[in-house]
Protein backbone atom coordinates (compact mmCIF):
# COMPACT_ATOMS: atom_id res chain seq x y z
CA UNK A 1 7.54 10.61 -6.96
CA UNK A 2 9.39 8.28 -9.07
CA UNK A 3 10.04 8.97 -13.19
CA UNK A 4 7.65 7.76 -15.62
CA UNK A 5 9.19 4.55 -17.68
CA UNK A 6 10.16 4.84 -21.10
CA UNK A 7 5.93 4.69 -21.76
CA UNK A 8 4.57 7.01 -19.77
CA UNK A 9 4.28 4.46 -16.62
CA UNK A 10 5.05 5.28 -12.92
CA UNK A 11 7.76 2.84 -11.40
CA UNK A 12 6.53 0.10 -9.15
CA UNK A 13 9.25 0.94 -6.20
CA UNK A 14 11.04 3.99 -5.33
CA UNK A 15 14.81 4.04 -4.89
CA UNK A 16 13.92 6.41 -1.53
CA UNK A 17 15.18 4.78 1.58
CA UNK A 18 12.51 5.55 3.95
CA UNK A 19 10.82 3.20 6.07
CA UNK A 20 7.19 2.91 6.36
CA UNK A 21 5.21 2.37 9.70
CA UNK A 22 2.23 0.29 10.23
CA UNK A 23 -0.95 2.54 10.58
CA UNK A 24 -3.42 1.51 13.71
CA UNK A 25 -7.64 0.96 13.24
CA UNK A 26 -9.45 3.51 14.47
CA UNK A 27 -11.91 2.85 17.00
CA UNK A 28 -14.81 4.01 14.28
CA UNK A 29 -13.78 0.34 12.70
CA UNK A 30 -14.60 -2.63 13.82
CA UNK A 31 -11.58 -5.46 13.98
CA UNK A 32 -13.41 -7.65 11.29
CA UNK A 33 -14.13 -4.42 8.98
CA UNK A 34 -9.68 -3.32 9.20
CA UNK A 35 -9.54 -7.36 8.56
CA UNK A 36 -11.28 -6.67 5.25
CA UNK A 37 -9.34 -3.06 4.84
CA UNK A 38 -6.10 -4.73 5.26
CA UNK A 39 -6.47 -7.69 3.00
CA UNK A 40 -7.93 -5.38 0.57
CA UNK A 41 -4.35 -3.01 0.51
CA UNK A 42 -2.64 -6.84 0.26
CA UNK A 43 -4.59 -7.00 -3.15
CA UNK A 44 -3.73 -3.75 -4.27
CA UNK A 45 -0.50 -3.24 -3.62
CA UNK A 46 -0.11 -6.71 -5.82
CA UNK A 47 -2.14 -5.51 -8.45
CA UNK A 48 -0.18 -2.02 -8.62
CA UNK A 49 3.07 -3.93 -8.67
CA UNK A 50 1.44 -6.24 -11.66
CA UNK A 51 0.46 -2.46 -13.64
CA UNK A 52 3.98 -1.40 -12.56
CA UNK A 53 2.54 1.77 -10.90
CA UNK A 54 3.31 3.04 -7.80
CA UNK A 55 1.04 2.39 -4.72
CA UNK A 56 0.33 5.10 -2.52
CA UNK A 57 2.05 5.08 1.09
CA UNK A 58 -0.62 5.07 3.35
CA UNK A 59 -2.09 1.80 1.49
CA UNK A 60 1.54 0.32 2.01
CA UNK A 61 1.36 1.32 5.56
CA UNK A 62 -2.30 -0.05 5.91
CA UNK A 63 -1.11 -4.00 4.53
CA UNK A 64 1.85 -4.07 6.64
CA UNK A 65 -0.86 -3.80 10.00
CA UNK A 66 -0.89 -6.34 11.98
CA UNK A 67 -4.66 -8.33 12.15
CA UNK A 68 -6.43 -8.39 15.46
């Protein structure tokens, strides 16, 4: 977890050098639904960078699926 900023913020981006792996839909979700899902992590992980937070890695991993 990366140091708060100078006011009490997380960091947008951590300085680890990991890679993170597209996750895959479960077969409880319908393509259309993980369309929404995905789209939805797209938003967030521009809104966290926007609060200069930190977004959580499986939302990262979620956004970088690929659409069916």
């Amino acid at each position: 977890m990366p140091a708060p900023r100078a006011d009490g913020r997380k960091q947008a981006h951590s300085d680890a050098p990991h890679t993170i792996e597209p996750s895959t839909r479960p077969a409880s979700v319908s393509p259309a639904e993980r369309r929404v899902q995905i789209a939805a992590a797209k938003a967030r992980i521009t809104l966290d960078q926007r609060r200069g937070i930190e977004t959580p890695e499986w939302i990262v991993a979620l956004s970088l699926e690929e659409r069916e």
